[in-house]
C-alpha atoms as a PDB file:
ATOM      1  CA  UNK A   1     -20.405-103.650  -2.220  1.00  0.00           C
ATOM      2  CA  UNK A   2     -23.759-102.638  -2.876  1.00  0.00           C
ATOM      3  CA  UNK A   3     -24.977-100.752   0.309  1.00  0.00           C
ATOM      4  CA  UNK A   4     -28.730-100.711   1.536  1.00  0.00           C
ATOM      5  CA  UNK A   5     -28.375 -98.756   4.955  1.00  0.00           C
ATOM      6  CA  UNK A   6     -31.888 -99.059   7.061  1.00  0.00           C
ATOM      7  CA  UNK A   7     -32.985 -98.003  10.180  1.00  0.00           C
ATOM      8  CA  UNK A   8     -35.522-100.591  10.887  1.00  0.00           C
ATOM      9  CA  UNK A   9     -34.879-103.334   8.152  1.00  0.00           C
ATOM     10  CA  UNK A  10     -37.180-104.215   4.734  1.00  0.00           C
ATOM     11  CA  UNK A  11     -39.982-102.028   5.983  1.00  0.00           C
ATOM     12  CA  UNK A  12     -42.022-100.829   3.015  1.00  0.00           C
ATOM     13  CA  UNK A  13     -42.344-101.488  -0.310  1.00  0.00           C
ATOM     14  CA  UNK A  14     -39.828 -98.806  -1.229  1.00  0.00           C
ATOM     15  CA  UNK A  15     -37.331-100.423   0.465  1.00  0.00           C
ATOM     16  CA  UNK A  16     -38.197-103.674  -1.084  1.00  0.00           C
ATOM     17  CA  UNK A  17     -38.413-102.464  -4.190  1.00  0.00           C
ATOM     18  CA  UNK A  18     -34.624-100.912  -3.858  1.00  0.00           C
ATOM     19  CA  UNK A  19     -33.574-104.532  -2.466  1.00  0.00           C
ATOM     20  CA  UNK A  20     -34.623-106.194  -5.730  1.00  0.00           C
ATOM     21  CA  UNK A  21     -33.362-103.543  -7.759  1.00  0.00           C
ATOM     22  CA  UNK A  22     -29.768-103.827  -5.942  1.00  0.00           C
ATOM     23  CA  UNK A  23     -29.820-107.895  -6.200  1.00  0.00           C
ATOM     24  CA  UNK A  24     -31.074-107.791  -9.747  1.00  0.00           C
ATOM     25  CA  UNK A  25     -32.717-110.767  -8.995  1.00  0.00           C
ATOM     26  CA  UNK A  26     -35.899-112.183  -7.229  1.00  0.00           C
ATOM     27  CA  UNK A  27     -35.723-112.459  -3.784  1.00  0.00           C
ATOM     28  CA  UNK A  28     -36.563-116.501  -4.167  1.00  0.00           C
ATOM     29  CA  UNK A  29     -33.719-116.498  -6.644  1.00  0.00           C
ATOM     30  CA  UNK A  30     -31.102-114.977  -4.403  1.00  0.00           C
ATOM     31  CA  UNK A  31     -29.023-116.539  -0.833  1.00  0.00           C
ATOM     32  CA  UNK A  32     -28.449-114.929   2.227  1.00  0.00           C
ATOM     33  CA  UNK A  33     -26.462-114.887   5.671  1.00  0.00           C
ATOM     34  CA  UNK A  34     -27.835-113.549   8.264  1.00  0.00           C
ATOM     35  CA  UNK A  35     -25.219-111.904  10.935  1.00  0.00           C
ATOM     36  CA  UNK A  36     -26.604-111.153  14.119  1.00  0.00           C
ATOM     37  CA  UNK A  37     -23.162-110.232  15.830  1.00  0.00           C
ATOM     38  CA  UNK A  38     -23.891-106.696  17.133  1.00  0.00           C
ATOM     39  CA  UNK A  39     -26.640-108.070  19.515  1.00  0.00           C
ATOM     40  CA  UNK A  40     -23.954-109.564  22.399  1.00  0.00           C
ATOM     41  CA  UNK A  41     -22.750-105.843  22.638  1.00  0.00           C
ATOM     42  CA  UNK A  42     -25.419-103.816  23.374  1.00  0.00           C
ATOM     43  CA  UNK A  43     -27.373-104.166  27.487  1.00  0.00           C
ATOM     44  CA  UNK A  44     -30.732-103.796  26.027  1.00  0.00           C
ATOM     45  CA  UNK A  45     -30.276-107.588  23.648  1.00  0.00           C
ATOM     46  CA  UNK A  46     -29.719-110.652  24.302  1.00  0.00           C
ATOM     47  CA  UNK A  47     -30.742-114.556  23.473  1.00  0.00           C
ATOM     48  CA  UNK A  48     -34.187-113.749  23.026  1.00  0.00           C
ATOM     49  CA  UNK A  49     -33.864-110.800  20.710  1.00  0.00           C
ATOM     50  CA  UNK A  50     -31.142-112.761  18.708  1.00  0.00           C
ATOM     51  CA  UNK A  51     -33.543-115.648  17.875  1.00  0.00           C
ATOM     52  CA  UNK A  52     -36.218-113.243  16.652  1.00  0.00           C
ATOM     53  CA  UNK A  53     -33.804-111.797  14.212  1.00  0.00           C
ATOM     54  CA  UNK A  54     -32.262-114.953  13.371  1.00  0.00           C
ATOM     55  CA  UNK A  55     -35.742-117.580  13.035  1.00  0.00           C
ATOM     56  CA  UNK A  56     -37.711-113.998  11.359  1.00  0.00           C
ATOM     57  CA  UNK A  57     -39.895-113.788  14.517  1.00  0.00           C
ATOM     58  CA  UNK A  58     -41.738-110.205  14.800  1.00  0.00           C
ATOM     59  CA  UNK A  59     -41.251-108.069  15.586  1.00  0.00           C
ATOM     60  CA  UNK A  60     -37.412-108.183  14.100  1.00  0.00           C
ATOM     61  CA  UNK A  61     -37.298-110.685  11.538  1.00  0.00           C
ATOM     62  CA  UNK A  62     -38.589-109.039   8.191  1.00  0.00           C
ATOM     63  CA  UNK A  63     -35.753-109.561   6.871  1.00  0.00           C
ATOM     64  CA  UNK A  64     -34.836-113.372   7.650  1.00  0.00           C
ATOM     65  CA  UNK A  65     -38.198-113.850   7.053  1.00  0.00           C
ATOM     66  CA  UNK A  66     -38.129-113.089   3.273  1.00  0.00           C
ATOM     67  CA  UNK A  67     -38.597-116.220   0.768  1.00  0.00           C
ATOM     68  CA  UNK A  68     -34.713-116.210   0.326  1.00  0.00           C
ATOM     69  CA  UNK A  69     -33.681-119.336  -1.566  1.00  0.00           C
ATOM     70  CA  UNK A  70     -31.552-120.474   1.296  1.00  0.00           C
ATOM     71  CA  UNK A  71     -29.951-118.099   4.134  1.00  0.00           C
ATOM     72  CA  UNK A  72     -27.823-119.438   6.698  1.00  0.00           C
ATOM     73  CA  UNK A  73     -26.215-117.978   9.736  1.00  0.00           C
ATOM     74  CA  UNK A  74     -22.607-115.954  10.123  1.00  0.00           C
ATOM     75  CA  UNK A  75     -21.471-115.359  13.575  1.00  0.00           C
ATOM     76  CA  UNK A  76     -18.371-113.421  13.489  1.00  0.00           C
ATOM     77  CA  UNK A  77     -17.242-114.467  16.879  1.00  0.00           C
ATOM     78  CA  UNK A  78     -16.868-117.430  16.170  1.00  0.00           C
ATOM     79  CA  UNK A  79     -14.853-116.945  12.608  1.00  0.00           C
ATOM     80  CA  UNK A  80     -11.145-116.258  14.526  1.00  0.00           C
ATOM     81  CA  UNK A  81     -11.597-120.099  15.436  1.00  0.00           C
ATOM     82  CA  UNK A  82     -11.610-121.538  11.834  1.00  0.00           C
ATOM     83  CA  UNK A  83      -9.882-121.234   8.717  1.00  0.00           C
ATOM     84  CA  UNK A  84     -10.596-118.231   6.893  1.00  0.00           C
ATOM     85  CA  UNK A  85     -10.763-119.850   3.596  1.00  0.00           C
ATOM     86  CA  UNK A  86     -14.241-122.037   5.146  1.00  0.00           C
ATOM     87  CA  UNK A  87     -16.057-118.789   5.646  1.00  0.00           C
ATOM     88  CA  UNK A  88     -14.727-116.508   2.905  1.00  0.00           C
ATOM     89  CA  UNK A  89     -16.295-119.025   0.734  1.00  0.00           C
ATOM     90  CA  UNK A  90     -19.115-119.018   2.369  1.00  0.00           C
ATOM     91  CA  UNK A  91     -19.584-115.151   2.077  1.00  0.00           C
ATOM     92  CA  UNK A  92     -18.286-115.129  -1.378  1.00  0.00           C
ATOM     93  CA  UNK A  93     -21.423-117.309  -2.243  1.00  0.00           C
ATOM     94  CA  UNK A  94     -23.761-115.320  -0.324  1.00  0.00           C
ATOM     95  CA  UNK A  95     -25.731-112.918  -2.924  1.00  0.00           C
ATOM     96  CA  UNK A  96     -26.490-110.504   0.631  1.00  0.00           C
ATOM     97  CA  UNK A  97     -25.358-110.317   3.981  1.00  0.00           C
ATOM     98  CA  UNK A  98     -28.663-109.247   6.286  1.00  0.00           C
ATOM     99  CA  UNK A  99     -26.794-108.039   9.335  1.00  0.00           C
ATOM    100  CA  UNK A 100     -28.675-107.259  12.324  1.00  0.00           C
ATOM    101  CA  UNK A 101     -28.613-103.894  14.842  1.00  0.00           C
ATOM    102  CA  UNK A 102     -27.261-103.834  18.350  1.00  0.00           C
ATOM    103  CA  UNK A 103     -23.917-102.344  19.285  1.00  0.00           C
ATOM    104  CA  UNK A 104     -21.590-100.763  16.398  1.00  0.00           C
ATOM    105  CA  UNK A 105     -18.894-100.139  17.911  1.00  0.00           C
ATOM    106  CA  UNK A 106     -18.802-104.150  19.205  1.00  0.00           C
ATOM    107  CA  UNK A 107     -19.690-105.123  15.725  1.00  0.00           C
ATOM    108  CA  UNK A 108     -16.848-102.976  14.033  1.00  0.00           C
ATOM    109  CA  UNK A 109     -14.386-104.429  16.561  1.00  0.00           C
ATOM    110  CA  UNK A 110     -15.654-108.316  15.506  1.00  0.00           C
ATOM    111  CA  UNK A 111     -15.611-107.186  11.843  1.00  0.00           C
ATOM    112  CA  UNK A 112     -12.120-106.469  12.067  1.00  0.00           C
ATOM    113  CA  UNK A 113     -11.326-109.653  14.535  1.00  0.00           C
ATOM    114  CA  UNK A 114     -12.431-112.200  12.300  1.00  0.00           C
ATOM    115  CA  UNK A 115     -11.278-110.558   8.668  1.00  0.00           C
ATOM    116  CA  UNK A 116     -14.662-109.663   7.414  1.00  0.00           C
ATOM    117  CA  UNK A 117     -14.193-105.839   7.629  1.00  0.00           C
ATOM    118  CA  UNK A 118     -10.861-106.602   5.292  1.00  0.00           C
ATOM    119  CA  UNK A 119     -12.716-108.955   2.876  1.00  0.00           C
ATOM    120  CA  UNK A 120     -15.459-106.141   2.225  1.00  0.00           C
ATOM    121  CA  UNK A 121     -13.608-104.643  -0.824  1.00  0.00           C
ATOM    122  CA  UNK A 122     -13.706-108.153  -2.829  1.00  0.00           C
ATOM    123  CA  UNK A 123     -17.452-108.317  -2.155  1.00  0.00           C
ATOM    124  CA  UNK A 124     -18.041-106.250  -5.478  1.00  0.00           C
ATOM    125  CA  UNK A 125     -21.063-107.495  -6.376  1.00  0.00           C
ATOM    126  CA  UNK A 126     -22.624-108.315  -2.506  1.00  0.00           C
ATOM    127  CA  UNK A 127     -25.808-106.641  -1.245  1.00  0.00           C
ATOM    128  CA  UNK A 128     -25.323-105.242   2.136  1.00  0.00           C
ATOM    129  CA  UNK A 129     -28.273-104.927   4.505  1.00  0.00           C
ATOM    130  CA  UNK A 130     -28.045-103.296   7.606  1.00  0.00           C
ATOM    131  CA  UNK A 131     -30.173-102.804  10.288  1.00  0.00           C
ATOM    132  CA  UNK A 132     -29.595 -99.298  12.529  1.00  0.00           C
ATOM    133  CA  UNK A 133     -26.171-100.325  14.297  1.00  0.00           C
ATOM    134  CA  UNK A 134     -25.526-103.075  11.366  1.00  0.00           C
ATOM    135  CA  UNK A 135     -26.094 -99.771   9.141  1.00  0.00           C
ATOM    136  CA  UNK A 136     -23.813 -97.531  11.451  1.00  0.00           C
ATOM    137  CA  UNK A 137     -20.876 -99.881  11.373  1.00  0.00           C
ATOM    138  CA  UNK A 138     -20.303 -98.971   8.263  1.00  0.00           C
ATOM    139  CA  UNK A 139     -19.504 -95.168   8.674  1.00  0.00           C
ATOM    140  CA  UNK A 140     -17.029 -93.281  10.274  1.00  0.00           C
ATOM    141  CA  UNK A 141     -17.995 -92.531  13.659  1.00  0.00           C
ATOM    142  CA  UNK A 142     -21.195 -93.557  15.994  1.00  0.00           C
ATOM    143  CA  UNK A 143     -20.756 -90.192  18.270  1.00  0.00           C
ATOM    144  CA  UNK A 144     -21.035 -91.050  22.294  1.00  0.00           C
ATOM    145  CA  UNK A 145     -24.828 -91.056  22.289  1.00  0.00           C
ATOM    146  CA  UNK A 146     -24.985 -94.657  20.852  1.00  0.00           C
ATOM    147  CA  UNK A 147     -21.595 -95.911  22.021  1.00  0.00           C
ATOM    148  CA  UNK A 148     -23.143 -98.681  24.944  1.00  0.00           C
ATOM    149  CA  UNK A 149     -20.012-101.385  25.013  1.00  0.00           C
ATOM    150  CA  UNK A 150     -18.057-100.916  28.426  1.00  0.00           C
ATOM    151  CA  UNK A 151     -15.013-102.018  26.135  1.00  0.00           C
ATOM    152  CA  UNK A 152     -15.393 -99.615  23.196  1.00  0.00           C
ATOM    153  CA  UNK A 153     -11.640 -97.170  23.137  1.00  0.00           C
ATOM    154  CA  UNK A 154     -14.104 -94.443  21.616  1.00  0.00           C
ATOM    155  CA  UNK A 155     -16.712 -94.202  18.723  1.00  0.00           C
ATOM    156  CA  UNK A 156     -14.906 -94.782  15.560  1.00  0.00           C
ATOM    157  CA  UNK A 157     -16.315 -97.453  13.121  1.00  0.00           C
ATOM    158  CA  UNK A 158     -15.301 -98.977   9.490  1.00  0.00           C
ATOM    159  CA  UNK A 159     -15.879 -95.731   7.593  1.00  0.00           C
ATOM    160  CA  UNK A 160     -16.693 -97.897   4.459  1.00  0.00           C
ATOM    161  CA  UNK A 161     -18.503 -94.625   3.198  1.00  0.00           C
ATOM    162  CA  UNK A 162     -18.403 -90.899   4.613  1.00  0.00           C
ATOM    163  CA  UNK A 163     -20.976 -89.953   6.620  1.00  0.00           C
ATOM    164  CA  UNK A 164     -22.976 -90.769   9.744  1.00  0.00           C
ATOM    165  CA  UNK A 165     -26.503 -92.587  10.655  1.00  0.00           C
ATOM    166  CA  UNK A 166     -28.832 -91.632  13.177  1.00  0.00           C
ATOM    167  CA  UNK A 167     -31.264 -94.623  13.281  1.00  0.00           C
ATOM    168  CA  UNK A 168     -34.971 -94.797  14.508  1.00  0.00           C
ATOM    169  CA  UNK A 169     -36.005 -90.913  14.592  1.00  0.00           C
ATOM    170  CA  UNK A 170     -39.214 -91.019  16.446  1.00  0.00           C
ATOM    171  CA  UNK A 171     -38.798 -94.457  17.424  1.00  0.00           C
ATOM    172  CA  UNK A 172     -37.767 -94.187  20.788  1.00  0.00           C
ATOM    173  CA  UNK A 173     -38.692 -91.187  23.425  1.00  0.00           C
ATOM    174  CA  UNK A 174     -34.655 -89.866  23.116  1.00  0.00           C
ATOM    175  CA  UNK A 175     -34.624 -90.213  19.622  1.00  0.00           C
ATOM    176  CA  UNK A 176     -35.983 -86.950  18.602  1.00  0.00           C
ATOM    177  CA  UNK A 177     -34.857 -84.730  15.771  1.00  0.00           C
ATOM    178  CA  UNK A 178     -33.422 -82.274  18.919  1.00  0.00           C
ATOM    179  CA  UNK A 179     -31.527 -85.116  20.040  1.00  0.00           C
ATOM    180  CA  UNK A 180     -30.269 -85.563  16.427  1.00  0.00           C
ATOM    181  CA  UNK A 181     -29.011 -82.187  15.773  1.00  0.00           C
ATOM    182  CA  UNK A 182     -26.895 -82.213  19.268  1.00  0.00           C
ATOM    183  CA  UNK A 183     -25.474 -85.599  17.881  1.00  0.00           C
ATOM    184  CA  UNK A 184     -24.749 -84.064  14.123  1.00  0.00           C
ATOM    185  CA  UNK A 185     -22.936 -80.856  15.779  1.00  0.00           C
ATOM    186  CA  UNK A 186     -20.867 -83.618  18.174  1.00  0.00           C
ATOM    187  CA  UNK A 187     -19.696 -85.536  15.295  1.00  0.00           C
ATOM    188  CA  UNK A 188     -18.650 -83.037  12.671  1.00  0.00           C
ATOM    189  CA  UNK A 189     -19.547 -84.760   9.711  1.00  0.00           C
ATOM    190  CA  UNK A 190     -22.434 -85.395   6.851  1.00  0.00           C
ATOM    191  CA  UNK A 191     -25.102 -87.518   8.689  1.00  0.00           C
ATOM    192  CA  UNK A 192     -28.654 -88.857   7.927  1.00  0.00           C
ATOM    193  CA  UNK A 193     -30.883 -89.152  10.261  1.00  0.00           C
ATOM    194  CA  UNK A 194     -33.734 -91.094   9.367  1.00  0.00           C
ATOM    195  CA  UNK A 195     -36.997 -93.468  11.049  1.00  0.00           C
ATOM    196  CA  UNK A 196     -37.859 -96.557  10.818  1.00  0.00           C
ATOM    197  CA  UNK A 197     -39.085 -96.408   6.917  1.00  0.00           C
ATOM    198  CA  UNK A 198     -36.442 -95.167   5.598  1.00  0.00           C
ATOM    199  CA  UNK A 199     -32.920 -96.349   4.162  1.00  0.00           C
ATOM    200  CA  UNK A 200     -29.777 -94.978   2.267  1.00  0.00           C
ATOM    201  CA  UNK A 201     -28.598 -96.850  -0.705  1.00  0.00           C
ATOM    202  CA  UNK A 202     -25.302 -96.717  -1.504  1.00  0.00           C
ATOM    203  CA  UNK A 203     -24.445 -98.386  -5.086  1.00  0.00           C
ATOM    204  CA  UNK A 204     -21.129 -97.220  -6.982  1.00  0.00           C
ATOM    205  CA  UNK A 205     -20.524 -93.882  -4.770  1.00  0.00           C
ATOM    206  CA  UNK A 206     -23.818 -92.980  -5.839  1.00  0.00           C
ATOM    207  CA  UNK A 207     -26.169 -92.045  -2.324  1.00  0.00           C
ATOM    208  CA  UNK A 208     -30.080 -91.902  -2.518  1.00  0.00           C
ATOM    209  CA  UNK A 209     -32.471 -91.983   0.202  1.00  0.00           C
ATOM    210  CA  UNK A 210     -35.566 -94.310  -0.002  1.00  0.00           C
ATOM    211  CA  UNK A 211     -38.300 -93.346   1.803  1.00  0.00           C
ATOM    212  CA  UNK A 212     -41.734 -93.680   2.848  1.00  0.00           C
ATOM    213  CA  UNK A 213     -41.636 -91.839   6.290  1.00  0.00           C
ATOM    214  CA  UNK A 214     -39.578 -89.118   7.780  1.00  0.00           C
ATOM    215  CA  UNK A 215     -35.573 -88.596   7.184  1.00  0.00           C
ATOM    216  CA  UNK A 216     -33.221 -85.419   6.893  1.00  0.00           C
ATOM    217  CA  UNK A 217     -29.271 -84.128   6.014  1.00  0.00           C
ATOM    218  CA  UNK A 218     -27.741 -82.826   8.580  1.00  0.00           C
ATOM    219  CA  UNK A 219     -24.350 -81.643   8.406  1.00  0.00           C
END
């Protein structure tokens, strides 16, 4: 997969730009899912938040809202009910998968439930969007800061690549670069930490950060 890892979603121009350059298409040319799983696992979302995501309501719908030329919706709850060969052709047609923040550890559990997590390798030529926990699902480890499902046996995620995210620097009043150096030293491995316009791309093992705001390497 092609991996566009965001804090706060299509942001900037930068970001754009890196989206279009990773789909190697327009965006009007290209089709989307939108997965808005990790939203039922985390206390502070709920119905309300998921529709904004989902219809491209501000103030967290950039992404849905792009001119895609269709997107549809993939809830991966829902996937254990059905035949897997229904949805894997439905992701296999998808050009990206746009999937929403909210609780990582929840979403890496429903990843794995419902077969997408193993189907990820096959997706060799799939854009990957994620927004701050739908970005964090794919790494190794979350660390206990951001770990908020009662359920969750510890912090481990997919670890689809090797290092760790520490979404929305400056965003929120705890999530200051303090905060993120207690949270690198607690995890013990390579992690970005990055705000709200900024994003890691992640295209043939190759790692850049895009930009237009504040970010560092810890670790």
């Amino acid at each position: 997969m092609k991996l566009l890892l965001t804090s706060g979603g299509i942001t900037n121009d930068s970001i754009r730009a890196a989206l279009l350059e990773m789909l190697g298409t327009d965006i009007e040319e290209a089709s989307a899912l939108c997965i808005p799983t990790a939203q039922w696992g985390h206390p502070l979302c709920g119905p309300v938040s998921a529709r904004r995501f989902v219809s491209g309501l501000p103030p967290s719908g950039g992404m849905t809202s792009l001119p895609w030329k269709s997107i549809g919706l993939l809830e991966l709850t829902a996937l254990p009910t059905i035949a897997p060969e229904r949805w894997q052709g439905w992701v296999g047609d998808a050009d990206v998968l746009l999937v929403d923040g909210g609780e990582a550890t929840y979403l890496a559990h429903w990843m794995r439930a419902s077969g997408l997590a193993d189907s990820l390798p096959s997706l060799t030529d799939t854009v990957w969007v994620g927004v701050s926990a739908g970005s964090m699902v794919l790494t190794p480890r979350i660390g206990d800061y951001f770990v908020e499902w009662p359920s969750a046996p510890d912090d481990t995620t997919l670890g689809v690549v090797d290092f760790a995210i520490f979404p929305h620097l400056d965003v929120f009043p705890t999530n200051t670069m303090d905060a993120a150096e207690r949270w690198a030293a607690q995890i013990g491995i390579p992690a970005y930490v990055m705000d709200d316009e900024t994003a890691v791309r992640v295209v043939d093992g190759t790692i850049d950060v895009i930009s237009e705001g504040r970010w560092a390497r810890l670790g």
